[in-house]
C-alpha atoms as a PDB file:
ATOM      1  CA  UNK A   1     -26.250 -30.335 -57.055  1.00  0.00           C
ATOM      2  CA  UNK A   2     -26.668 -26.101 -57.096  1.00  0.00           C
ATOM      3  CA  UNK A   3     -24.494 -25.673 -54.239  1.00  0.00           C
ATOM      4  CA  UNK A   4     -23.704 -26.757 -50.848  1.00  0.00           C
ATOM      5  CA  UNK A   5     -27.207 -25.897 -49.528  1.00  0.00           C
ATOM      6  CA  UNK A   6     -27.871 -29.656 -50.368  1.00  0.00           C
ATOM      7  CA  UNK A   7     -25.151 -31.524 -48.798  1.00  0.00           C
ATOM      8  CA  UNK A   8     -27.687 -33.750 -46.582  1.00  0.00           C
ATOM      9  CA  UNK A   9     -28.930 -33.517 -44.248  1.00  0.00           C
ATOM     10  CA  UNK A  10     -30.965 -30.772 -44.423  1.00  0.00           C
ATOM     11  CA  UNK A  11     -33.669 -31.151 -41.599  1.00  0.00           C
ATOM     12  CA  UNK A  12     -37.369 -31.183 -42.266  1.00  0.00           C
ATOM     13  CA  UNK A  13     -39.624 -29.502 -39.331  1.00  0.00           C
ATOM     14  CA  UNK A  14     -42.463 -27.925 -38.102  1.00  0.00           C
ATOM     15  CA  UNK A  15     -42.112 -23.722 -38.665  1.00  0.00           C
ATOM     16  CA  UNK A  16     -41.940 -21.695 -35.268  1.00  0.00           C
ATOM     17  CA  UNK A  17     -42.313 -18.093 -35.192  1.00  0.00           C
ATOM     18  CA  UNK A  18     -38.682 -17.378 -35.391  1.00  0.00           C
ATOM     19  CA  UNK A  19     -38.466 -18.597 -38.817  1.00  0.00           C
ATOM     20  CA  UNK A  20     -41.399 -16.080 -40.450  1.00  0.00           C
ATOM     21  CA  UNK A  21     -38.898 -13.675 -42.539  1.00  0.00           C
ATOM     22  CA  UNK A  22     -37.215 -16.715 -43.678  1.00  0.00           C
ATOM     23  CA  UNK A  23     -40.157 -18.506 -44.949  1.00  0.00           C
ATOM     24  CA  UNK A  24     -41.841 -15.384 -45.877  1.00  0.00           C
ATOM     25  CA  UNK A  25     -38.943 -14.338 -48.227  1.00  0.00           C
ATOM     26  CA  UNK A  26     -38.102 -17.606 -49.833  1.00  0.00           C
ATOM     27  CA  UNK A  27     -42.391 -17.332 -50.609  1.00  0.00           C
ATOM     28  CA  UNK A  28     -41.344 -13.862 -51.769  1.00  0.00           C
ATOM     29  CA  UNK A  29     -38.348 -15.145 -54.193  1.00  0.00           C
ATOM     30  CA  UNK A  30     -41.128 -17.990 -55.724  1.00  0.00           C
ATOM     31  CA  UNK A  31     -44.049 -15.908 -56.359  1.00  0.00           C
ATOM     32  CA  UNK A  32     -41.310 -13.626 -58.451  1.00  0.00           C
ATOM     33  CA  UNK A  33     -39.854 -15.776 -60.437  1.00  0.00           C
ATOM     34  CA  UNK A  34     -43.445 -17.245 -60.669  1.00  0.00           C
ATOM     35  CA  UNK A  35     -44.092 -13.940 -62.366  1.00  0.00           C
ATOM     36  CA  UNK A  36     -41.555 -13.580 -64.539  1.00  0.00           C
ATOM     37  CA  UNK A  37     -42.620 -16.805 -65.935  1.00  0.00           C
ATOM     38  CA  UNK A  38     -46.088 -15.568 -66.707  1.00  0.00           C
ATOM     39  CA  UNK A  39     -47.479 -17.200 -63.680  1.00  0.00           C
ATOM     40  CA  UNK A  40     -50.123 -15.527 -61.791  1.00  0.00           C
ATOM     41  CA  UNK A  41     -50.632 -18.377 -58.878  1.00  0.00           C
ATOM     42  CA  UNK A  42     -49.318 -16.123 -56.063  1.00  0.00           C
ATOM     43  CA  UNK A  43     -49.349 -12.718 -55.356  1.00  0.00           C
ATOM     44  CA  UNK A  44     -45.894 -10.679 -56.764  1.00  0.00           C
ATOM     45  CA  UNK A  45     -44.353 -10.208 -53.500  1.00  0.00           C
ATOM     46  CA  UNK A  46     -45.504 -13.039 -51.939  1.00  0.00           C
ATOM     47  CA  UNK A  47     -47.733 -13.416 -48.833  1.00  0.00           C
ATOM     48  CA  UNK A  48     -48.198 -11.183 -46.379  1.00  0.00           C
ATOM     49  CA  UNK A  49     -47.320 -12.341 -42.635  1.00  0.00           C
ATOM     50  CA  UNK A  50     -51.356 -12.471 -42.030  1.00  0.00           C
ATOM     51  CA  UNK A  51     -51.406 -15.394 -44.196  1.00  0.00           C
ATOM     52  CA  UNK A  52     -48.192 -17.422 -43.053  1.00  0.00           C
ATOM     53  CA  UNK A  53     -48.585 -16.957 -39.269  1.00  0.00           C
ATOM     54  CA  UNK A  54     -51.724 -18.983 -38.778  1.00  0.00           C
ATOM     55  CA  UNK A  55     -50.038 -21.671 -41.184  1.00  0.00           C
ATOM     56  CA  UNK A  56     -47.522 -21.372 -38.056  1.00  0.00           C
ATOM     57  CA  UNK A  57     -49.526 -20.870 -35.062  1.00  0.00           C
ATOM     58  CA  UNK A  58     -51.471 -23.842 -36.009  1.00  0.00           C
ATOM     59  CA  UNK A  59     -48.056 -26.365 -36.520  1.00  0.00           C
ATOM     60  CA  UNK A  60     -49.139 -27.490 -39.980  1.00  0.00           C
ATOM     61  CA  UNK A  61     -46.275 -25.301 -41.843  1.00  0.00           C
ATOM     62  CA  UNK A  62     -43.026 -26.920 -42.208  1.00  0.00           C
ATOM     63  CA  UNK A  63     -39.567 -25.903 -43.479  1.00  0.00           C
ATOM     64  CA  UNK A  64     -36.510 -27.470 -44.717  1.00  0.00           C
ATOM     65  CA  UNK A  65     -33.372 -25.958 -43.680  1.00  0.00           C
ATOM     66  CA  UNK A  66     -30.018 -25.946 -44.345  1.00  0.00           C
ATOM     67  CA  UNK A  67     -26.522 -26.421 -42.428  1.00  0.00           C
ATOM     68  CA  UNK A  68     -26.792 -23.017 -41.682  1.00  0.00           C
ATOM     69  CA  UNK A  69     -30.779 -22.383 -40.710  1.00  0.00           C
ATOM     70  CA  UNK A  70     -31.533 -20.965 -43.944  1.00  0.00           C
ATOM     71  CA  UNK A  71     -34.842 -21.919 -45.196  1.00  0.00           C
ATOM     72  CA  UNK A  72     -34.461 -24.179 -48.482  1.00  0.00           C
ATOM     73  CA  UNK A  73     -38.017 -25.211 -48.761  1.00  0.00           C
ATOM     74  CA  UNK A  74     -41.172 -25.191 -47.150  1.00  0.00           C
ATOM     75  CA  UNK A  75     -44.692 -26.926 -47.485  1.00  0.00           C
ATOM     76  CA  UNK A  76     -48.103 -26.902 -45.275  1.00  0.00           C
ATOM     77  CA  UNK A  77     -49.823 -30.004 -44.376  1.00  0.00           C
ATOM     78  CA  UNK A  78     -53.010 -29.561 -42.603  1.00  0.00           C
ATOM     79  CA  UNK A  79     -56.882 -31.076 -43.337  1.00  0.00           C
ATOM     80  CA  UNK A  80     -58.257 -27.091 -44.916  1.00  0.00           C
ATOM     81  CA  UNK A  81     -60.031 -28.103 -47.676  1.00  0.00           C
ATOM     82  CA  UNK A  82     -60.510 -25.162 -49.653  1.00  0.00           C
ATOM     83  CA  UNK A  83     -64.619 -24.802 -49.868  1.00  0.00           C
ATOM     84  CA  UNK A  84     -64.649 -22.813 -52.995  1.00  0.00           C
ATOM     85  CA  UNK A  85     -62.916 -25.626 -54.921  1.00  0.00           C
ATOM     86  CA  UNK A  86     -63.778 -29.155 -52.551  1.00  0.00           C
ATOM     87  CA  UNK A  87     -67.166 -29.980 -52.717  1.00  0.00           C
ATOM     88  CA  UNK A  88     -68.927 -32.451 -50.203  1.00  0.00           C
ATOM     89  CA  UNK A  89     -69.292 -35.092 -52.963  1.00  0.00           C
ATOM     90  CA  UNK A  90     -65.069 -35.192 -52.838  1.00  0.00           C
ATOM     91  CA  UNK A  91     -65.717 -35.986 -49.008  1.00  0.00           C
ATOM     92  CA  UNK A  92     -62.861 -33.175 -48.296  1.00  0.00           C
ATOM     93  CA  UNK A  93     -62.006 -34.785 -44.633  1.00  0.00           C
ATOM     94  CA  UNK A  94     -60.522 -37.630 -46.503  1.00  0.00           C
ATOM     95  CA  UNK A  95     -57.677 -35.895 -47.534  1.00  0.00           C
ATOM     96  CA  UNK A  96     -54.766 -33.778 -46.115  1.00  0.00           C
ATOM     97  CA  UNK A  97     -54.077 -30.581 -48.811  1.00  0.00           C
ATOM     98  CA  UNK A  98     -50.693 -29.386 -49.875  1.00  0.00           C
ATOM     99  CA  UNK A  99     -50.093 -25.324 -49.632  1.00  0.00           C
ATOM    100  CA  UNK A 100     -47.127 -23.159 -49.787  1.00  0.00           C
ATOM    101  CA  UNK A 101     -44.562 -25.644 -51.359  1.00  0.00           C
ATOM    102  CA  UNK A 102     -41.827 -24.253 -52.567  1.00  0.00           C
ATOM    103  CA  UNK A 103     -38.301 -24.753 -53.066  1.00  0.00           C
ATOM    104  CA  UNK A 104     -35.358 -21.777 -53.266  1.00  0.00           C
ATOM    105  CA  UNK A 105     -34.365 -21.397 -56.725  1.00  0.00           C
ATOM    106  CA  UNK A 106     -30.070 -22.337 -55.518  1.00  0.00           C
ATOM    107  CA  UNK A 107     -32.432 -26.061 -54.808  1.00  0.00           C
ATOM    108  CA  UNK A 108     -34.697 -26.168 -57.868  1.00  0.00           C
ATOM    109  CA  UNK A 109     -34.529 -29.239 -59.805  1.00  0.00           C
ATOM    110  CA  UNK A 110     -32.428 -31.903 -57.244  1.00  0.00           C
ATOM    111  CA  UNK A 111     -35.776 -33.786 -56.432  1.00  0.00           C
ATOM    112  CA  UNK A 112     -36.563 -31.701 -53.328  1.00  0.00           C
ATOM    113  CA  UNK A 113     -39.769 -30.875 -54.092  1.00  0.00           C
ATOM    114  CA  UNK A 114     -40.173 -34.715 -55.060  1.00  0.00           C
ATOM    115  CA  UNK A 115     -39.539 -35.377 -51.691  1.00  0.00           C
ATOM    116  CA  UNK A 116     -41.265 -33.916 -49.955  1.00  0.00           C
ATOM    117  CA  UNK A 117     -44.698 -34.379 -51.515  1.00  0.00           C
ATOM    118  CA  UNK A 118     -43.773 -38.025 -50.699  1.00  0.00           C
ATOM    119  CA  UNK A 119     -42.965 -37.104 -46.885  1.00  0.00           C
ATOM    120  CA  UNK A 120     -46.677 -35.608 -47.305  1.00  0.00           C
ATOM    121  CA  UNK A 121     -48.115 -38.646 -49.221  1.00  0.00           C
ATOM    122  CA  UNK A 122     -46.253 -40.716 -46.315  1.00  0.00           C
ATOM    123  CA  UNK A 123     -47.840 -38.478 -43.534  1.00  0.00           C
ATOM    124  CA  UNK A 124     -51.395 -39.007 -45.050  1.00  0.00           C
ATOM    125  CA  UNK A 125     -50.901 -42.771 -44.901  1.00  0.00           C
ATOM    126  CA  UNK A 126     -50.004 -42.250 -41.346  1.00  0.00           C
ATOM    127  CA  UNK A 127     -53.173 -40.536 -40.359  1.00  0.00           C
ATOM    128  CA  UNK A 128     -55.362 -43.207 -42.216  1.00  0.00           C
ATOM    129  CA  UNK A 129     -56.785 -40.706 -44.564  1.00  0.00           C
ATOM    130  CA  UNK A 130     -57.206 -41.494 -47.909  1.00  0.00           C
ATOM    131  CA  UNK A 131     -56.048 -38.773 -50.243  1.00  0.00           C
ATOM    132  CA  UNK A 132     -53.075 -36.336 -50.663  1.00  0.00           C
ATOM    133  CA  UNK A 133     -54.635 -33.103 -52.459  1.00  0.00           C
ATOM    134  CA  UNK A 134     -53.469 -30.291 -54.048  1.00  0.00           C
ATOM    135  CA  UNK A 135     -54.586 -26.962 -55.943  1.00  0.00           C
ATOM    136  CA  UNK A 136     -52.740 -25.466 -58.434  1.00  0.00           C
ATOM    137  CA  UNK A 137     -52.589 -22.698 -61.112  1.00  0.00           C
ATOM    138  CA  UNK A 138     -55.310 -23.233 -63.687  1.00  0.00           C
ATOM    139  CA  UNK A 139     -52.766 -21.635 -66.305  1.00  0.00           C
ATOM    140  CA  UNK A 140     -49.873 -23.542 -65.740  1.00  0.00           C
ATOM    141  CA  UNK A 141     -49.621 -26.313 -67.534  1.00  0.00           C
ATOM    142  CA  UNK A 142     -46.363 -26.921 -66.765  1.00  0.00           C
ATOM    143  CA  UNK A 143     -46.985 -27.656 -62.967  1.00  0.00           C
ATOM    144  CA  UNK A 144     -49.882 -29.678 -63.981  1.00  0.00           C
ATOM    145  CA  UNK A 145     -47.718 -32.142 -65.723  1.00  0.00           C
ATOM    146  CA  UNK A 146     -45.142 -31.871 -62.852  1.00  0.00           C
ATOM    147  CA  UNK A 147     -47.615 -33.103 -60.525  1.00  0.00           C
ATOM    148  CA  UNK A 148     -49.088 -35.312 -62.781  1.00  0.00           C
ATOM    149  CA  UNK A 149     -45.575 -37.071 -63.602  1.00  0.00           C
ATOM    150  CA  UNK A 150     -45.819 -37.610 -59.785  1.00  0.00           C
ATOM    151  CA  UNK A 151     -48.779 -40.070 -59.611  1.00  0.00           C
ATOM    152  CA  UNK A 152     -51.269 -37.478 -59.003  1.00  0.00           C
ATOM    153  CA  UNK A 153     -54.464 -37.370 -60.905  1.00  0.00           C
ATOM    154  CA  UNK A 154     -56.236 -33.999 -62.736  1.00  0.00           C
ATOM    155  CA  UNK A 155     -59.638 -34.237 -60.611  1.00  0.00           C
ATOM    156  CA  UNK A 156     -61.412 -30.833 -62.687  1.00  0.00           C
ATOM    157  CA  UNK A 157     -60.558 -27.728 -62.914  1.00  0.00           C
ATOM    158  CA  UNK A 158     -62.663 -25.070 -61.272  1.00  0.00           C
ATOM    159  CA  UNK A 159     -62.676 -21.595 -63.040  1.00  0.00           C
ATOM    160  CA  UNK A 160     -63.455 -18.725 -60.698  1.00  0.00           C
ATOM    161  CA  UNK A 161     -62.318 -15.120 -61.963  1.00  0.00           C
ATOM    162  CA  UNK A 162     -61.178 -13.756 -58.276  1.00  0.00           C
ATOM    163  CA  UNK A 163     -58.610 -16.954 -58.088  1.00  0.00           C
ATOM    164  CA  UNK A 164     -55.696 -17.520 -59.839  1.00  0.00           C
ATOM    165  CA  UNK A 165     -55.926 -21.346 -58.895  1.00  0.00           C
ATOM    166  CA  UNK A 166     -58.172 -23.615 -59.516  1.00  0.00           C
ATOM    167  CA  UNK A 167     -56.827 -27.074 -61.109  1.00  0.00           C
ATOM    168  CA  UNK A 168     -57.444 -29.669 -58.833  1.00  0.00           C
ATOM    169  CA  UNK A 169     -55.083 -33.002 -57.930  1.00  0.00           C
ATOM    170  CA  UNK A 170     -55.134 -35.513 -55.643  1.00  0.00           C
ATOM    171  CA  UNK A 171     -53.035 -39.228 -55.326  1.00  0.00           C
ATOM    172  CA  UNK A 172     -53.370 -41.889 -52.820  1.00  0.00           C
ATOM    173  CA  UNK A 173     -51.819 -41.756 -49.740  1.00  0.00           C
ATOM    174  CA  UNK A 174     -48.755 -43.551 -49.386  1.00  0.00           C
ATOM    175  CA  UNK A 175     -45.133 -44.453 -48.301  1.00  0.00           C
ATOM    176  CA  UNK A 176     -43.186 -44.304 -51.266  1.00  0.00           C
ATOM    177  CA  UNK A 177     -39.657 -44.205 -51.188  1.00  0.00           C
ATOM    178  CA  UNK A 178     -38.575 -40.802 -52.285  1.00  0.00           C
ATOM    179  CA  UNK A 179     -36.623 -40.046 -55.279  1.00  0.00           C
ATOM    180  CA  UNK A 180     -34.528 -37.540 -52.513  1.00  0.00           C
ATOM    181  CA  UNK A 181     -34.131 -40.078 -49.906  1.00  0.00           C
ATOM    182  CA  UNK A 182     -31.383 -39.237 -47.749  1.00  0.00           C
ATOM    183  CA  UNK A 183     -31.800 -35.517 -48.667  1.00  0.00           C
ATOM    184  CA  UNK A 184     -33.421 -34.379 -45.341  1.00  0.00           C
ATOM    185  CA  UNK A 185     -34.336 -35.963 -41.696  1.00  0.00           C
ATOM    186  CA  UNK A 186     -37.188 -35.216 -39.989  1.00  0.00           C
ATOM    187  CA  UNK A 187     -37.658 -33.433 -36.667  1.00  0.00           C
ATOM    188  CA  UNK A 188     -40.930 -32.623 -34.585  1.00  0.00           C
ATOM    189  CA  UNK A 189     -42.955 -33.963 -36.669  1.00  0.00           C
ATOM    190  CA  UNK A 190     -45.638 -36.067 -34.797  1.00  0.00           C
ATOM    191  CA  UNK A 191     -49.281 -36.089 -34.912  1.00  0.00           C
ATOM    192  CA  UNK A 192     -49.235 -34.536 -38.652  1.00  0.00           C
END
């Protein structure tokens, strides 16, 4: 492990307004480094508070945190299928969608991430939907086969010039046990 950040538990739960510079700077610190590896999924400099604050107001944004409060990860969970990229024949209310994962770089590579797309995989499965879904960076290979190596499958890739992503996943829903477990508990999170 990176550092004491990880010594479980760290706590998974819903975002509340109080935690918007945290989550808006760890977004910040990603899309960077992001850049600096040639990838052009997120803005440099991260999101504005205009695009994190509904993610909030609407309880489908969710942060891990440390001993300390300090935001370690974070991931929303809600049923926006994006309509430029989900088209009626995917039957997009079968799914739950994946935004906004990401993991501070002191946490990057202990299986985090790992964890919780199988919290979200777990959640799906709990609302009787069918499909955890994802969009990606149609120019990062890299985080293609990531996701990939975790059971999800390469649907198409849809190449529109004003978007950045565009490479479409999805994997059953399902309980798996986590490659993490024992990493994080969970707090306020019912009715995913």
């Amino acid at each position: 492990m990176h550092s004491n950040i990880l010594l479980p538990p760290l706590t998974l739960r819903r975002a509340i307004p109080d935690d918007l510079p945290g989550v808006l700077t760890l977004l910040a610190d990603t899309a960077e480094w992001l850049h600096l590896q040639g990838v052009r999924q997120w803005p440099r400099g991260g999101f504005g508070p205009e695009r994190i604050v509904p993610l909030i107001e609407e309880q489908v944004l969710y942060l891990l945190e440390g001993h300390f409060g300090e935001t370690v990860a974070t991931i929303a969970l809600d049923g926006h299928a994006d309509a430029e990229f989900w088209a009626q024949a995917d039957e997009p209310a079968s799914a739950l969608y994946v935004h906004k994962l990401a993991v501070s770089r002191a946490a990057a590579g202990t299986g985090l991430g790992d964890a919780l797309l199988d919290w979200a995989g777990g959640a799906v499965a709990a609302s009787g939907l069918d499909w955890l879904r994802l969009d990606c960076s149609k120019d990062n290979p890299r985080l293609q086969q990531y996701y990939r190596r975790r059971g999800f499958r390469h649907l198409r890739t849809v190449d529109l010039p004003h978007r950045a992503s565009g490479a479409l996943f999805q994997r059953p829903a399902e309980v798996r046990t986590c490659v993490a477990e024992g990493l994080f508990r969970t707090l306020d999170l019912v009715d995913v």
